[in-house]
C-alpha atoms as a PDB file:
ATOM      1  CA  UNK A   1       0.000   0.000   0.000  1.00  0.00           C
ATOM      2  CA  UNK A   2       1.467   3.443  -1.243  1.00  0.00           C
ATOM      3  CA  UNK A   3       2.169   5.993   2.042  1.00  0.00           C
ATOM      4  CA  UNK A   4       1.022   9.565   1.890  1.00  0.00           C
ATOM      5  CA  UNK A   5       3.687  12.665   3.884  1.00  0.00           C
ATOM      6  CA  UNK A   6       2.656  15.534   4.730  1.00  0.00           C
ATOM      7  CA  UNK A   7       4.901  18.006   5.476  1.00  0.00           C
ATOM      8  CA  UNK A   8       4.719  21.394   7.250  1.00  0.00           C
ATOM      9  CA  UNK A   9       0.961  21.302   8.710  1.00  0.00           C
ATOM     10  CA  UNK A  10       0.132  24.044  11.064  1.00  0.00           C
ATOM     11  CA  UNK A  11       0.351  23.477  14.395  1.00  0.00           C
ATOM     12  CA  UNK A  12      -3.614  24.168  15.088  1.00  0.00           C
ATOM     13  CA  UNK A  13      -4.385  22.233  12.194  1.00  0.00           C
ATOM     14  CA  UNK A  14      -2.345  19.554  13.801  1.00  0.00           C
ATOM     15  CA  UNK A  15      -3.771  19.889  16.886  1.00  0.00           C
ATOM     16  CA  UNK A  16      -7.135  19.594  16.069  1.00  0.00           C
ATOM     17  CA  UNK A  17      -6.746  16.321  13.865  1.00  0.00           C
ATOM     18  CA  UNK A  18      -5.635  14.953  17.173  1.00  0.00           C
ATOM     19  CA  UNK A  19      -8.725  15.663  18.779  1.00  0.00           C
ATOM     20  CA  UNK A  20     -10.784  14.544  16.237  1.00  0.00           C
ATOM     21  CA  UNK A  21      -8.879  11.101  16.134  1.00  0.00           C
ATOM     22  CA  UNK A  22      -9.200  10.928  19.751  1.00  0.00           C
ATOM     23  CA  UNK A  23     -12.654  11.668  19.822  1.00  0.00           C
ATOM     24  CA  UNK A  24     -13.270   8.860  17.016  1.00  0.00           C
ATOM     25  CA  UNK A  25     -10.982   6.314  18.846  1.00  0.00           C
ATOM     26  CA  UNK A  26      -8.635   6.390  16.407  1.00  0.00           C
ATOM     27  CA  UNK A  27      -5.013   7.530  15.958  1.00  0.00           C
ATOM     28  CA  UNK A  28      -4.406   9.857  13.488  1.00  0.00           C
ATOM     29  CA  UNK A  29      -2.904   7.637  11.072  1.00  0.00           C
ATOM     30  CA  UNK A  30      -6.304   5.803  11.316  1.00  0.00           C
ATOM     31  CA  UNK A  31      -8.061   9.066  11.148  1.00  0.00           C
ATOM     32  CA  UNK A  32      -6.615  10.314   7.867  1.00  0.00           C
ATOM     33  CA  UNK A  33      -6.559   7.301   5.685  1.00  0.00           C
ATOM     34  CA  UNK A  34     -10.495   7.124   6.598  1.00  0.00           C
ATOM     35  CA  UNK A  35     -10.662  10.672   5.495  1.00  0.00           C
ATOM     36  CA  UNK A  36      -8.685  10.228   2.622  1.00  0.00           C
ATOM     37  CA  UNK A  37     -10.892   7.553   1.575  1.00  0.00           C
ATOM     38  CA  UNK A  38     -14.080   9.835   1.959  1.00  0.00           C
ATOM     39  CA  UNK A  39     -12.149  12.901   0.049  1.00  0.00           C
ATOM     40  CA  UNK A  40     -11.526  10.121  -2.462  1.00  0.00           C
ATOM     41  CA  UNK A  41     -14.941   8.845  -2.969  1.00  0.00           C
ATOM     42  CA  UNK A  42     -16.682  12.197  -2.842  1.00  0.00           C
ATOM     43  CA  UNK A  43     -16.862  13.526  -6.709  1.00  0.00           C
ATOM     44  CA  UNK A  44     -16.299  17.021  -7.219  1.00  0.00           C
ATOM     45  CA  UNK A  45     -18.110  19.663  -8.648  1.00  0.00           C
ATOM     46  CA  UNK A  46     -16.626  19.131 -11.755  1.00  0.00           C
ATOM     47  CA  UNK A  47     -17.161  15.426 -12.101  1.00  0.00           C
ATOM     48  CA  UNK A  48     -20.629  15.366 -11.074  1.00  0.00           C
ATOM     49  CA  UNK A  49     -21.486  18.449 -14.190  1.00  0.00           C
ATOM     50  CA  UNK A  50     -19.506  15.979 -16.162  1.00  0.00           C
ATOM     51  CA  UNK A  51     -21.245  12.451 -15.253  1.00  0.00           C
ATOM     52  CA  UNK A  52     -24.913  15.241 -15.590  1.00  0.00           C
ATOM     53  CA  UNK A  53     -23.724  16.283 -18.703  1.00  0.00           C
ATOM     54  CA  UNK A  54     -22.729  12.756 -20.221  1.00  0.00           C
ATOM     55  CA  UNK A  55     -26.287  11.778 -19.305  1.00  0.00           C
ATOM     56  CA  UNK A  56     -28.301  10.404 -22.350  1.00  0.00           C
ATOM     57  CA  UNK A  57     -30.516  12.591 -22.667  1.00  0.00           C
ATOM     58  CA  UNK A  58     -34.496  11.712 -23.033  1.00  0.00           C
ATOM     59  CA  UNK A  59     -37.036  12.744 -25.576  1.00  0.00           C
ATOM     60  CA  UNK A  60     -40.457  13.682 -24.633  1.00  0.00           C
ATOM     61  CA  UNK A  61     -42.685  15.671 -26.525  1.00  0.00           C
ATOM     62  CA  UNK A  62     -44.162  18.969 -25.509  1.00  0.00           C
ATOM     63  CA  UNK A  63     -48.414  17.394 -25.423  1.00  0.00           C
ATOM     64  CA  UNK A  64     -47.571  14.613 -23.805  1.00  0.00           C
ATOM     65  CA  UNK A  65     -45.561  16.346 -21.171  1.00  0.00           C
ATOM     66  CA  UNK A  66     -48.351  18.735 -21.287  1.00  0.00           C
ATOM     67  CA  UNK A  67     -50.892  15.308 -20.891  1.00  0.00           C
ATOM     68  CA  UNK A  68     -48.431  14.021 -18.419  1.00  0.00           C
ATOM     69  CA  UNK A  69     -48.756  17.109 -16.001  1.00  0.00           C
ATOM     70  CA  UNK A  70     -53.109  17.123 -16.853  1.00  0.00           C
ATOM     71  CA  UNK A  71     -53.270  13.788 -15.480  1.00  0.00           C
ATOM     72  CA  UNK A  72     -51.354  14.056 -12.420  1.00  0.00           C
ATOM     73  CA  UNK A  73     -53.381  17.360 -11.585  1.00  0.00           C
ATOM     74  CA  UNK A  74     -56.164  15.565 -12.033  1.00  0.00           C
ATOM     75  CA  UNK A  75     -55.488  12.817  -9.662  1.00  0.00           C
ATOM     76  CA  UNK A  76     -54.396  15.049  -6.450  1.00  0.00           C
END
């Protein structure tokens, strides 16, 4: 498994990823790879306009859409 350094982090920004390991049970070896595995897994803006825009696309015309929205008026 590759290893990640960091070097340099502020000391409050150190401090407080202490905490929160401590406060998760964890040390903050544990604590990081988890959250590197959520920043990982979370898409970013960008990919999510991509994987929107890659979409196929639907075709629907304009009276049924217009029929579509009739009926379900009709049935509230």
């Amino acid at each position: 498994m590759p290893n990640v350094q960091i070097r340099e982090v502020p000391e409050d920004v150190h401090e407080a990823l202490v905490r929160k390991a401590q406060l998760a049970g964890q040390s903050l070896q544990q604590y990081l790879s988890a959250q590197l595995v959520v920043i990982a897994s979370t898409p970013t803006v960008d990919e999510v306009i991509d994987l929107i825009e890659r979409r196929e696309k639907g075709s629907v015309s304009r009276s049924s859409t217009i029929a579509a929205l009739r009926d379900e008026r009709a049935r509230r």
